[in-house]
Structure formats: C-alpha cells, structure tokens
C-alpha atoms as a PDB file:
ATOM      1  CA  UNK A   1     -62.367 -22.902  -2.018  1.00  0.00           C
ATOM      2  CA  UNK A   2     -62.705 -24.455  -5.446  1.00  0.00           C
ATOM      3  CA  UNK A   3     -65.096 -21.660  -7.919  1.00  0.00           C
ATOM      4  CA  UNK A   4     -67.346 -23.281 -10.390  1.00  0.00           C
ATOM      5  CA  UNK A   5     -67.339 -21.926 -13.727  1.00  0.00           C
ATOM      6  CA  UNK A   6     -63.860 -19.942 -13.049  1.00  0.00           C
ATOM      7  CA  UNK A   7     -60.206 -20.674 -14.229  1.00  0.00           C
ATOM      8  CA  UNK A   8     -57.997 -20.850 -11.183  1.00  0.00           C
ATOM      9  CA  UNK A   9     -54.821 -22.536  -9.697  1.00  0.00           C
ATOM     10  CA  UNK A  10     -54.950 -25.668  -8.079  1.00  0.00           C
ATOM     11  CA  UNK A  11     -52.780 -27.923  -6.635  1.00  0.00           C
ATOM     12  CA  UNK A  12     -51.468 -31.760  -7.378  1.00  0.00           C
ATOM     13  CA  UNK A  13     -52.406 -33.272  -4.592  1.00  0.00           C
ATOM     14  CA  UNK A  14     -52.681 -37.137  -5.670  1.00  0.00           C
ATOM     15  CA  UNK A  15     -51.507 -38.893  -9.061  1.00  0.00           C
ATOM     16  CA  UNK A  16     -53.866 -41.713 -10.292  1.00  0.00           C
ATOM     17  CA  UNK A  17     -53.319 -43.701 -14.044  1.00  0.00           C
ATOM     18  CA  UNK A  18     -56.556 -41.615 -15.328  1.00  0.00           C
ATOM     19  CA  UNK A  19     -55.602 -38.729 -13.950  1.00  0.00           C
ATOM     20  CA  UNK A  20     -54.672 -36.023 -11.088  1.00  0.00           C
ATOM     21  CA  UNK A  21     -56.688 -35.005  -8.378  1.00  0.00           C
ATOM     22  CA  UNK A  22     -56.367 -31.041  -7.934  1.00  0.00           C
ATOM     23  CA  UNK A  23     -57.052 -28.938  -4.579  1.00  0.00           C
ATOM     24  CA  UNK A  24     -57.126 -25.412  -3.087  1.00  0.00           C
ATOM     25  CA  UNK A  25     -53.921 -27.064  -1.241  1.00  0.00           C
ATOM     26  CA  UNK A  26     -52.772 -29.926   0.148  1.00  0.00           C
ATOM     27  CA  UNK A  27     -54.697 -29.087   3.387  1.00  0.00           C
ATOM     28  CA  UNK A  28     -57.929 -28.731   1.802  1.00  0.00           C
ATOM     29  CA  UNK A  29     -57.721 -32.485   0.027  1.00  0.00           C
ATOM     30  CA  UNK A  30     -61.051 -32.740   1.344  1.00  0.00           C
ATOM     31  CA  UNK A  31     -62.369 -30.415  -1.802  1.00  0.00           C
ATOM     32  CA  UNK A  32     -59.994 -32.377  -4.414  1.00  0.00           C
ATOM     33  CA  UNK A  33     -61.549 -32.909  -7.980  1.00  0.00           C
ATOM     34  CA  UNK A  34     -60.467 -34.836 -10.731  1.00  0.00           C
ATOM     35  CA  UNK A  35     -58.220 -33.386 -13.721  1.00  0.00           C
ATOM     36  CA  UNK A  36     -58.507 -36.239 -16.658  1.00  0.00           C
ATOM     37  CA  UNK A  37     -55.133 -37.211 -17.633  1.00  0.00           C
ATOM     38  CA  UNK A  38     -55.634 -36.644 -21.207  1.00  0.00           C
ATOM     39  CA  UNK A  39     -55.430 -32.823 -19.552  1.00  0.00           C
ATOM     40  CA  UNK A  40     -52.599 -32.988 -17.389  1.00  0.00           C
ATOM     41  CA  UNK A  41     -49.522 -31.347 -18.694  1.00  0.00           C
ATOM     42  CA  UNK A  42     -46.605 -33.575 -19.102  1.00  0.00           C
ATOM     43  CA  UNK A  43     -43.811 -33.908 -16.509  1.00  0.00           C
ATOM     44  CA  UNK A  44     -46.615 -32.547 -13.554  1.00  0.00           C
ATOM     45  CA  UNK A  45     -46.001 -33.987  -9.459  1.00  0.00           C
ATOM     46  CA  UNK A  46     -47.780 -33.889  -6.462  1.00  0.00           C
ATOM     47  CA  UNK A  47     -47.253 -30.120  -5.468  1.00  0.00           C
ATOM     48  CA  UNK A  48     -46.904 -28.610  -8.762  1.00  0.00           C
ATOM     49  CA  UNK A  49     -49.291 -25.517  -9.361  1.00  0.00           C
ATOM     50  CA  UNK A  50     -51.897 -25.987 -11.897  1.00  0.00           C
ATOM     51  CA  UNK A  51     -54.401 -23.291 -13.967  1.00  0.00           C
ATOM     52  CA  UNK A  52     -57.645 -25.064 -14.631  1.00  0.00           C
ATOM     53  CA  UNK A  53     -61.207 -24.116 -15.157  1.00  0.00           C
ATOM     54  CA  UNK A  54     -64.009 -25.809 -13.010  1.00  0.00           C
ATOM     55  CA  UNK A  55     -67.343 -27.260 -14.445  1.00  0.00           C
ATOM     56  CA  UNK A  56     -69.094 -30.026 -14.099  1.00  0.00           C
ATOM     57  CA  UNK A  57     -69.320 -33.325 -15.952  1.00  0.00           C
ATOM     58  CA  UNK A  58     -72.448 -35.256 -18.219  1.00  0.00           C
ATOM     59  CA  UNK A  59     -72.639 -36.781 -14.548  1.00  0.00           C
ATOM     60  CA  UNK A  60     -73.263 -33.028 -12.478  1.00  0.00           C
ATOM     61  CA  UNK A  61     -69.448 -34.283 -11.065  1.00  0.00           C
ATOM     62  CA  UNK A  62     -67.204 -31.169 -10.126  1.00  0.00           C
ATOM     63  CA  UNK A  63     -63.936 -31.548 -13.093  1.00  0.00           C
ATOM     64  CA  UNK A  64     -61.168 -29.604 -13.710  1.00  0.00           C
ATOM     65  CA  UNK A  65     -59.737 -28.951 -17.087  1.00  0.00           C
ATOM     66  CA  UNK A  66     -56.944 -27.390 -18.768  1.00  0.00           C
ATOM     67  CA  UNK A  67     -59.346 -25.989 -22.149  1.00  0.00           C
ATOM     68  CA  UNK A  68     -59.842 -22.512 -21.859  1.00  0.00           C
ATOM     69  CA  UNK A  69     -63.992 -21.932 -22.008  1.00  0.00           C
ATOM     70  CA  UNK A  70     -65.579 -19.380 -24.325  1.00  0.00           C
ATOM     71  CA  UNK A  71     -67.079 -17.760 -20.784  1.00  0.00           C
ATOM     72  CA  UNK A  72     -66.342 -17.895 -17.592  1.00  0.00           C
ATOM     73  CA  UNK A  73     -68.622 -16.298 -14.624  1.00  0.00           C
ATOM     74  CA  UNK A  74     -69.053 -12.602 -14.437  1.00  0.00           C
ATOM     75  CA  UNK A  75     -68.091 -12.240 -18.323  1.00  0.00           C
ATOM     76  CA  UNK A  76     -70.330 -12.053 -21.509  1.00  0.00           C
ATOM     77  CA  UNK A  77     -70.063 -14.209 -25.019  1.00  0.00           C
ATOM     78  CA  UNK A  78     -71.371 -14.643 -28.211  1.00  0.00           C
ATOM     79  CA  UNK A  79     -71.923 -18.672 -28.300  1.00  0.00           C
ATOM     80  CA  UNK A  80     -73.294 -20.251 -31.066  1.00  0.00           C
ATOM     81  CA  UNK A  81     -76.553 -22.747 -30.522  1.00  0.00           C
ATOM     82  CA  UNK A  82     -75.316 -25.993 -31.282  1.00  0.00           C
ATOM     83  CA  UNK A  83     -78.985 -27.734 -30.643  1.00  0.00           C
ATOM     84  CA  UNK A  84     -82.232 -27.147 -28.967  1.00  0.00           C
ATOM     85  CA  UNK A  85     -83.667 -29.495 -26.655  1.00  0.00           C
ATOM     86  CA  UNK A  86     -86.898 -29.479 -24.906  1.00  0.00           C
ATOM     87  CA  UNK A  87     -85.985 -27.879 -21.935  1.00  0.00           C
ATOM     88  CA  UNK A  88     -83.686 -25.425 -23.724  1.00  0.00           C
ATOM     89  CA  UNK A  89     -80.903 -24.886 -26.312  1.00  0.00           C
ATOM     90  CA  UNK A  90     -77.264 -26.262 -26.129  1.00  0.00           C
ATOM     91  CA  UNK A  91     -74.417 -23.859 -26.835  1.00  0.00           C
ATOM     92  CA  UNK A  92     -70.890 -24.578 -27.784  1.00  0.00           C
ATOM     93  CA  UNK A  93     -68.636 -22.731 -25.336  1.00  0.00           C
ATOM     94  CA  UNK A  94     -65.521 -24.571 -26.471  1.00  0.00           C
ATOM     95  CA  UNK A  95     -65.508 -27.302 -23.717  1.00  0.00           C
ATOM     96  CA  UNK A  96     -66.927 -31.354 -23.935  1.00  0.00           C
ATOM     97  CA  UNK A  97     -70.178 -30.576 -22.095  1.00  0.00           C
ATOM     98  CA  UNK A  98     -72.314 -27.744 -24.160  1.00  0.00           C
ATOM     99  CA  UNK A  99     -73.539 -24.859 -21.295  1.00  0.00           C
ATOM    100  CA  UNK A 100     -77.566 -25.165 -21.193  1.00  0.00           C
ATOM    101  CA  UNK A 101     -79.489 -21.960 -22.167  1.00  0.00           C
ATOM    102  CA  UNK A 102     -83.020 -22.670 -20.394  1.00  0.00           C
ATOM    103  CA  UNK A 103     -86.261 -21.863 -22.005  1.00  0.00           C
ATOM    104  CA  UNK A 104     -86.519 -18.935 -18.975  1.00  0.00           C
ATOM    105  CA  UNK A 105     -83.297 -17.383 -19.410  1.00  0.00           C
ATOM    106  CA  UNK A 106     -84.395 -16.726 -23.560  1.00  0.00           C
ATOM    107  CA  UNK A 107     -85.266 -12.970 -23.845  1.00  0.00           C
ATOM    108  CA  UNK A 108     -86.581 -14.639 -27.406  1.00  0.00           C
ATOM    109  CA  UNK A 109     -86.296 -18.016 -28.659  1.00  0.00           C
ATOM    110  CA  UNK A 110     -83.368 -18.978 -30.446  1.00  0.00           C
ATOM    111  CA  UNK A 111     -82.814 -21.493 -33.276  1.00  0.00           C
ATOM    112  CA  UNK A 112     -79.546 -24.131 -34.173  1.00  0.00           C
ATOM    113  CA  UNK A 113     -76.736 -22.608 -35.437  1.00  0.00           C
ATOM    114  CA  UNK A 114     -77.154 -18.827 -34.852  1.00  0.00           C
ATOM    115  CA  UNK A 115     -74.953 -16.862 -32.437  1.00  0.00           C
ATOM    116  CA  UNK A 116     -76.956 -15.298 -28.815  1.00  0.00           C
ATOM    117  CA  UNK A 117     -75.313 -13.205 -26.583  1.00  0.00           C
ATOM    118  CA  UNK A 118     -74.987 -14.628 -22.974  1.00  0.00           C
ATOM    119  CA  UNK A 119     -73.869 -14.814 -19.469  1.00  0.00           C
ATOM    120  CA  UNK A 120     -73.856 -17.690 -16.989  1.00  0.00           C
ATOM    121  CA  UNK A 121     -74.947 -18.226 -13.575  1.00  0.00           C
ATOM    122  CA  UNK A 122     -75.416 -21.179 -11.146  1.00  0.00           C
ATOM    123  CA  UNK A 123     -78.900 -22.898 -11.090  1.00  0.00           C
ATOM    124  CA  UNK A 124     -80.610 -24.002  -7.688  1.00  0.00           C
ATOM    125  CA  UNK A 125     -79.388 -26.923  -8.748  1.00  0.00           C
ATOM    126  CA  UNK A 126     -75.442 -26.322  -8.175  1.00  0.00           C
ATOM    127  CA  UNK A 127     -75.564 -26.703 -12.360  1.00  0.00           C
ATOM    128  CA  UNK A 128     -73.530 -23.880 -14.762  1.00  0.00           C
ATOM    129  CA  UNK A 129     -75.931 -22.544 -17.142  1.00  0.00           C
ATOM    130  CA  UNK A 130     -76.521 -19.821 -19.632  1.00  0.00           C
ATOM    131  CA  UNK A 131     -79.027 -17.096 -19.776  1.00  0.00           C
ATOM    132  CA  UNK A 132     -79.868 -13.432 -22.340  1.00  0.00           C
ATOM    133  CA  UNK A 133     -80.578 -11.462 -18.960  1.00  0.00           C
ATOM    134  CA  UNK A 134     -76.458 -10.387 -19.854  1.00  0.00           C
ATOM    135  CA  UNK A 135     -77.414  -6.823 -17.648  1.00  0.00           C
ATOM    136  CA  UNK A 136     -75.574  -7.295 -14.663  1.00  0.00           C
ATOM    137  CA  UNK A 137     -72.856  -8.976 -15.674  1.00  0.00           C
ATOM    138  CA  UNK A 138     -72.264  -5.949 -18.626  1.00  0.00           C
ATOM    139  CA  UNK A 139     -69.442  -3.118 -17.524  1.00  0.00           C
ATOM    140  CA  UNK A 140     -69.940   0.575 -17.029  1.00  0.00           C
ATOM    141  CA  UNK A 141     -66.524   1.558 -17.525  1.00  0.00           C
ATOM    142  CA  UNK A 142     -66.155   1.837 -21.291  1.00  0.00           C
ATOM    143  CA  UNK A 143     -63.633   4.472 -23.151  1.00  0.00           C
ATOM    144  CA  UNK A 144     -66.779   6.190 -25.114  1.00  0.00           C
ATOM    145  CA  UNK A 145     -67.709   9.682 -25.122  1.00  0.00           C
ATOM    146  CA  UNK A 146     -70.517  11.664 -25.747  1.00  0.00           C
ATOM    147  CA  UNK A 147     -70.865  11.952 -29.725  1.00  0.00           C
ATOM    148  CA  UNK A 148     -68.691   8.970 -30.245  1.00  0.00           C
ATOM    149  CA  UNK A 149     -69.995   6.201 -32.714  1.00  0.00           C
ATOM    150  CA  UNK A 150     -70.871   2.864 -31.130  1.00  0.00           C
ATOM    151  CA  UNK A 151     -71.817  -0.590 -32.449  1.00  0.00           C
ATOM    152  CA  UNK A 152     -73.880  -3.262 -30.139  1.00  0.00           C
ATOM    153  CA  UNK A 153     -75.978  -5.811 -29.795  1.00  0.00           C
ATOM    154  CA  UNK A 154     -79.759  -5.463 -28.632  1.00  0.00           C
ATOM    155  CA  UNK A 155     -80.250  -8.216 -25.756  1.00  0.00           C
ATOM    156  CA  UNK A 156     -83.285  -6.973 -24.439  1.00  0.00           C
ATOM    157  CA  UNK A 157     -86.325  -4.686 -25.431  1.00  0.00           C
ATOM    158  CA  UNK A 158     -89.036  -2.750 -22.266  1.00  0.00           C
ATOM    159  CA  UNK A 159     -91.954  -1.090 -23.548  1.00  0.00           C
ATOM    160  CA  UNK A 160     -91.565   1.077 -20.543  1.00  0.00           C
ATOM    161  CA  UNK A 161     -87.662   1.743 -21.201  1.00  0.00           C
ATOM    162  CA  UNK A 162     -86.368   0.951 -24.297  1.00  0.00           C
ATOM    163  CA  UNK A 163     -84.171  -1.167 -26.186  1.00  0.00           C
ATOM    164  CA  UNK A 164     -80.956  -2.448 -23.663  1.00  0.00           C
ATOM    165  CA  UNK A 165     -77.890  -2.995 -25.819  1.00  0.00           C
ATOM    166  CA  UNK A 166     -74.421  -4.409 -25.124  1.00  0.00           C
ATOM    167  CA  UNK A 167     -72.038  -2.057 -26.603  1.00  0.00           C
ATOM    168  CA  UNK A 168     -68.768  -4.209 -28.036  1.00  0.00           C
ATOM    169  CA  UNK A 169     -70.542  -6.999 -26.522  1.00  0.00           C
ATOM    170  CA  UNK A 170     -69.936  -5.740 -22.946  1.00  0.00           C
ATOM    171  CA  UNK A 171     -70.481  -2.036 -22.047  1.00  0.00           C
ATOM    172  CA  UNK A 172     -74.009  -1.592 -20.501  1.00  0.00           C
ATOM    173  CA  UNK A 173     -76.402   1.133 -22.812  1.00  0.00           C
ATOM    174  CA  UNK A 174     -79.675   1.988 -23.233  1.00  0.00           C
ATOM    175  CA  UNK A 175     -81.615   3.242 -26.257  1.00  0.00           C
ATOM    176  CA  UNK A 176     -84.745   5.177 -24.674  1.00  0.00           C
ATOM    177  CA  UNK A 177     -87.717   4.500 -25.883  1.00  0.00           C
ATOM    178  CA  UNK A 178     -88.182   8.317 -27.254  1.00  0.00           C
ATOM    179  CA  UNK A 179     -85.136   7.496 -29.298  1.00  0.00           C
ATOM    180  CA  UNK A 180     -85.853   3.974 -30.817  1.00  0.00           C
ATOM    181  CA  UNK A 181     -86.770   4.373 -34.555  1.00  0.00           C
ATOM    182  CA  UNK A 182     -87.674   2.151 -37.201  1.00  0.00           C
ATOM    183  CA  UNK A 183     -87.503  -1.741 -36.081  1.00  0.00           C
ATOM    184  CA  UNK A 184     -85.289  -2.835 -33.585  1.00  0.00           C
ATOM    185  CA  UNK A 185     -85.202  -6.342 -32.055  1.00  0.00           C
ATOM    186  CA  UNK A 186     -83.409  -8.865 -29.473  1.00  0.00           C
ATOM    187  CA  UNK A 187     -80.089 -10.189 -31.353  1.00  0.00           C
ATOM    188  CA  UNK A 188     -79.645  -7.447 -33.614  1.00  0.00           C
ATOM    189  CA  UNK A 189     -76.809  -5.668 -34.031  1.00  0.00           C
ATOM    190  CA  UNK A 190     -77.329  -1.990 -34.044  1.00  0.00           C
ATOM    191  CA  UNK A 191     -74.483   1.356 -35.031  1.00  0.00           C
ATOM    192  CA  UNK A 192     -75.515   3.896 -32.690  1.00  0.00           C
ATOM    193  CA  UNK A 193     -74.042   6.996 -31.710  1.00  0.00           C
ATOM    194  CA  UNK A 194     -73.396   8.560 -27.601  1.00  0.00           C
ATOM    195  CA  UNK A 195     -76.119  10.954 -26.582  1.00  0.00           C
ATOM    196  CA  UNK A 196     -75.059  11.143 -22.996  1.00  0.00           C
ATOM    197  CA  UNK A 197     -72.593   8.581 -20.483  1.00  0.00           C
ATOM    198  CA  UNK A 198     -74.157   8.715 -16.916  1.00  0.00           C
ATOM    199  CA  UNK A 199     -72.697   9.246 -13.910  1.00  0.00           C
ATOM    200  CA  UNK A 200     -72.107   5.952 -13.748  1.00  0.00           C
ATOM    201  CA  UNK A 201     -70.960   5.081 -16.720  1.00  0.00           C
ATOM    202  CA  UNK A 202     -73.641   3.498 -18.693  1.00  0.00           C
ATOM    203  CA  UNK A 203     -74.327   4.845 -22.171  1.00  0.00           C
ATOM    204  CA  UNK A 204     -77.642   6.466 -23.818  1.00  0.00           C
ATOM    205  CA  UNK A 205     -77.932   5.872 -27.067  1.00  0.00           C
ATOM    206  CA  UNK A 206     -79.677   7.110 -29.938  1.00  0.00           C
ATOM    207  CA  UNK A 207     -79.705   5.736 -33.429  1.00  0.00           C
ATOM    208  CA  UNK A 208     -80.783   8.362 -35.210  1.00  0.00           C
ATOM    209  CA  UNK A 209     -78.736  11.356 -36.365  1.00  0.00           C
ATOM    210  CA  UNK A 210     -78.769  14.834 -35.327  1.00  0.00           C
ATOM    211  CA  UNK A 211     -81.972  16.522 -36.738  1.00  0.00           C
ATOM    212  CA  UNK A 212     -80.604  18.164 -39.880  1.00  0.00           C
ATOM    213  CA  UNK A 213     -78.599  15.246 -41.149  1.00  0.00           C
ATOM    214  CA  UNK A 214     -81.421  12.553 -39.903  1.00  0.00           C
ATOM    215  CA  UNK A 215     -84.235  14.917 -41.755  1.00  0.00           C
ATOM    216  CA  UNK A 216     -82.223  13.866 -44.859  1.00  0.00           C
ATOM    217  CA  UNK A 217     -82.301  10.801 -44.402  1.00  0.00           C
ATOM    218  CA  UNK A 218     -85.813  10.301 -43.900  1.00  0.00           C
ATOM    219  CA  UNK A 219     -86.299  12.818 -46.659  1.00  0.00           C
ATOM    220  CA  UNK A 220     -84.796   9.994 -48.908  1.00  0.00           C
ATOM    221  CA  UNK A 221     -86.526   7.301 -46.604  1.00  0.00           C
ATOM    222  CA  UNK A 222     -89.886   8.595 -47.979  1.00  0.00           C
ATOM    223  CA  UNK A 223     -89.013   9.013 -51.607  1.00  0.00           C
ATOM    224  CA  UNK A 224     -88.069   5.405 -51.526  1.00  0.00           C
ATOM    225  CA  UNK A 225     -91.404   4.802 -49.871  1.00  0.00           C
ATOM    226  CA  UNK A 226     -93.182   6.302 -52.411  1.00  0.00           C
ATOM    227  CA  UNK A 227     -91.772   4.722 -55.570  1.00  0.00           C
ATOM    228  CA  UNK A 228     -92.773   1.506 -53.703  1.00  0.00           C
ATOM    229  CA  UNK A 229     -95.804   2.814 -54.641  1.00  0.00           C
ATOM    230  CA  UNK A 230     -95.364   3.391 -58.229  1.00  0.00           C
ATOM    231  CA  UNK A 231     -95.240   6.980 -57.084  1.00  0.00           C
ATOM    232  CA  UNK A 232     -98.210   7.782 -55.035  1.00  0.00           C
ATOM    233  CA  UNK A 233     -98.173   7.084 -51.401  1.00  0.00           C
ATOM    234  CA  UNK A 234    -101.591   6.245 -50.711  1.00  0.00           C
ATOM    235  CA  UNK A 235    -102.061   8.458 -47.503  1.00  0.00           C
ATOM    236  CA  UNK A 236    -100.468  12.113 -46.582  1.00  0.00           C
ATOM    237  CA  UNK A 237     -99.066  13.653 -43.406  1.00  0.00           C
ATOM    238  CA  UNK A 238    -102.961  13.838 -41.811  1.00  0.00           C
ATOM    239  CA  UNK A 239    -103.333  10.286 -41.282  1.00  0.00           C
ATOM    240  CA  UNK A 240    -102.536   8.750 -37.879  1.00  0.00           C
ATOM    241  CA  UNK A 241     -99.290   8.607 -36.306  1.00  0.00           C
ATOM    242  CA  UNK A 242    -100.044   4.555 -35.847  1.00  0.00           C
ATOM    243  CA  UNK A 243    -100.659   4.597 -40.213  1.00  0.00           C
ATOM    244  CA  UNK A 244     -97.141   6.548 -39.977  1.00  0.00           C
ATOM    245  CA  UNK A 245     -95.338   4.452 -37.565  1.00  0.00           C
ATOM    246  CA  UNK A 246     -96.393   1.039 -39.373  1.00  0.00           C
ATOM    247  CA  UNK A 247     -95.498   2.309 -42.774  1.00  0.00           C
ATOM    248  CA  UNK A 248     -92.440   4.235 -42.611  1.00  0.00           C
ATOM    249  CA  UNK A 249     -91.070   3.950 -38.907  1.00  0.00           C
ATOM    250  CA  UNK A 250     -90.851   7.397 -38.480  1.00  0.00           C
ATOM    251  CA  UNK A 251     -93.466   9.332 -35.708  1.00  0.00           C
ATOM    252  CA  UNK A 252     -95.677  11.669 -37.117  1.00  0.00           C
ATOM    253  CA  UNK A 253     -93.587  14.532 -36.493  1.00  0.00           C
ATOM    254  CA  UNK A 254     -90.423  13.482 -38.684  1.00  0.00           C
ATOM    255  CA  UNK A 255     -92.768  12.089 -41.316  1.00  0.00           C
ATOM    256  CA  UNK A 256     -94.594  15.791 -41.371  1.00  0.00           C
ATOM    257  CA  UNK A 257     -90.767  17.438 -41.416  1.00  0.00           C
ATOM    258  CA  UNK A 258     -89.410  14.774 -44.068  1.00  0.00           C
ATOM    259  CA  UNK A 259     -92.886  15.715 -45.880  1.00  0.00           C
ATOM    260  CA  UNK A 260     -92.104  19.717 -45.655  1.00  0.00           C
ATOM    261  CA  UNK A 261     -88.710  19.114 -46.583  1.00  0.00           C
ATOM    262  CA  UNK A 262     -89.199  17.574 -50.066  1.00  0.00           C
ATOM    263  CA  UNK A 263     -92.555  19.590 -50.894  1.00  0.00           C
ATOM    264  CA  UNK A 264     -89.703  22.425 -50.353  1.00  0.00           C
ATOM    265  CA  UNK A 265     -87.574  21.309 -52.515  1.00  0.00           C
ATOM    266  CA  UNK A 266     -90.669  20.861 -55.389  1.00  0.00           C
ATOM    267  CA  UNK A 267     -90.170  16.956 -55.291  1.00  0.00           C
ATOM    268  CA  UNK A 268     -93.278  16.048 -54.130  1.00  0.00           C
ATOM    269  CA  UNK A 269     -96.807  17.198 -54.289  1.00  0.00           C
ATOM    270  CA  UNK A 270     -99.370  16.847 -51.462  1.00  0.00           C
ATOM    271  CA  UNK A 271    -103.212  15.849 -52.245  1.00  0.00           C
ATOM    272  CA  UNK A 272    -106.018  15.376 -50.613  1.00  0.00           C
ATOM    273  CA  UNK A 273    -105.660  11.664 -49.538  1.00  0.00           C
ATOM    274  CA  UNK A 274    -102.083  10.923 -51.291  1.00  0.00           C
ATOM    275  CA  UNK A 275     -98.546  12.358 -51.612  1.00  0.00           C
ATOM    276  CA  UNK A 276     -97.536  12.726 -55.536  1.00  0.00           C
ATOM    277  CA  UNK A 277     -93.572  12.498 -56.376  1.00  0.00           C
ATOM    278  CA  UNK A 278     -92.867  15.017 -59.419  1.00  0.00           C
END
C-alpha cells in the first residue's frame, strides 16, 4: 500500500517520456503513481527499486518524488510561513506544493515569514496538512534527567494545566501551571530545567531556579523594578497578589521573600504605600 506523506520504496513499473509510474510492486500496478521525470534518477528500468516520498499535487493527484520533505508523518518541524491565505497559512516544507496550516490547527495565529512548530495529519479530505496540536506526535523517550537543563519551544498554553513545551523540538514536557512564572507564550522558546521525568517519560518542567538561587534573582528582578521607578515602587508587599503578578511576574509570596531579602540586606526601605531603594 502506497503511504501519503511518507518516504518509501517503490517500484518501476512503467516508463513514459514525462516520467515513471511507481508501485508497491508490479502486482499492485493498480495503485501506480506518477514520478515526474525531472525526478527520476538516471539509468532507472522497469523493476528497479526506488525511495520516494508521497504527496499530492496543486491538482489533490497522488505524486511521488525524489526531494526529501522538511516533515514527514509522525515527525515534528520548525517550517517557516511562506504566506497566509484566507483559509490558512502556507509553509515551506522544502517540496513544490507548500503544506497548508488551517486556521483550526493554529494554537495562535501566525504571520509571513516567522518559523511555527508543526506536525501533519490527513484531512477528511484525503489532503496532507499541517497543524500546532504537535502533542501526540512528540516522543517520551528523551536522554534527560531530573536536574538536567533543557531548552524548548512552548506550542501550547491550558489555564487548567500549564504551558506544553517541545523539548529539542520533540520530547513531550509540561510546565505546571504552579511553576509558570513571568510571561510565557505559544512560539517561544523557553531554557528550563528537569523537576521530575514520569513514568512514562514525559518531562516536568520548571523555569525557575531552586529557591535560594531564584530568591536572588528576583531580589535583583525588583531592584530593577524599582529604578524603573526613579526609585520608589509605588506599592509594597500588602497590595494584591493580581497588583504583584501584573507588575513584576512574581506571586505574592516570592515578591514578599525578594522584599525580605533586600530590606535584609539594608537596600531597601519599606513605607506605608511604597518601597524606597537606599
């Protein structure tokens, strides 16, 4: 059986002047499809073995070819969006025809000329296309450990769950929700570090540090903060935790211990309504 959007070897089973016409076998001619002849290596026969990959034509017609795609089914890319349309965008996966990304298969919209993170699938339609839903097609076998420093790309954010990324571009991980910090979004690529690999192999992963190092660090975060504002921040750590969140990224808690850690080390002074830096 010939497999659309795979590479696979077919046989020469009839020579024409524009071309071959390539099969499972010669007993299956009934499935033959057309290999262009601008494609066909030189010196080939009836019989020979041939590796091409399967798509379909600007006419929906099953055609072989000997170009190696950018993706193939089951994998995951980075393509870049060569136009948008008004179904959809266009990317360039390295073949004639660019692979549709539909308007439903955008976990965001994307724009001409930046790079998305896909997989493809088969539309009622019989039609290869592209879509950001990249989950199932994402492995669970990577070599990380727990501890280990990662870098992915975010392809999808839950309020319920958290922030999905795609570690390398293809390991399956998570960032929970009680670990996201500051502002994440879809297409963004994130350094993380392991906080746990499940039993079946998918990652957790937080991007902030462990609690003495990451107090540091948002130690400094608020300093910078409040030179923004000429030196007084304009609210302390009894405001709400929304005022926190929106300002600094942090949750109240880490502001409060970022807060205690620099009034502790006499660089700031706490009033009423405002936080002073000394």
């Amino acid at each position: 059986m010939i497999r659309l959007g795979e590479t696979q070897k077919l046989e020469i089973v009839k020579i024409v002047e524009f071309g071959v016409y390539v099969a499972p076998s010669k007993e299956q001619q009934d499935e033959k499809i057309l290999l262009p002849m601008k494609q066909v290596p030189q010196g080939s026969k009836v019989g020979d073995q041939i590796e091409v990959f399967v798509y379909r034509d600007s006419k929906d017609r099953l055609i072989a070819t000997t170009n190696v795609p950018k993706l193939q089914m089951g994998c995951v890319a980075v393509l870049r969006v060569a136009q948008t349309g008004k179904f959809g965008a266009f990317l360039d996966w390295g073949l004639e025809k660019d692979l549709m990304l539909p308007f439903k298969q955008q976990t965001r919209r994307v724009s001409e000329g930046e790079e998305v993170l896909v997989s493809m699938y088969i539309d009622k339609s019989g039609r290869l296309c592209a879509t950001m839903n990249v989950y199932p097609d994402l492995l669970s076998n990577s070599p990380y450990h727990k501890e280990d420093k990662v870098t992915g790309r975010v392809y999808l954010i839950s309020q319920e769950f958290g922030a999905f990324v795609a570690v390398d571009n293809q390991y399956s991980a998570l960032i929970p929700k009680r670990e996201l910090y500051g502002k994440v979004e879809i297409g963004q690529d994130i350094e993380a570090r392991v906080v746990e690999v499940l039993d079946d192999g998918r990652l957790t992963l937080g991007i902030r540090e462990k609690a003495h190092v990451q107090m540091e660090k948002d130690a400094e975060e608020v300093l910078r903060i409040i030179d923004s504002y000429d030196g007084v921040l304009p609210f302390n750590d009894k405001v709400s935790p929304e005022i926190i969140k929106r300002e600094t990224g942090m949750s109240k808690n880490e502001f409060k211990r970022a807060v205690g850690n620099l009034l502790k080390a006499g660089k700031i002074e706490i009033g009423e309504k405002v936080i002073r830096r000394k």
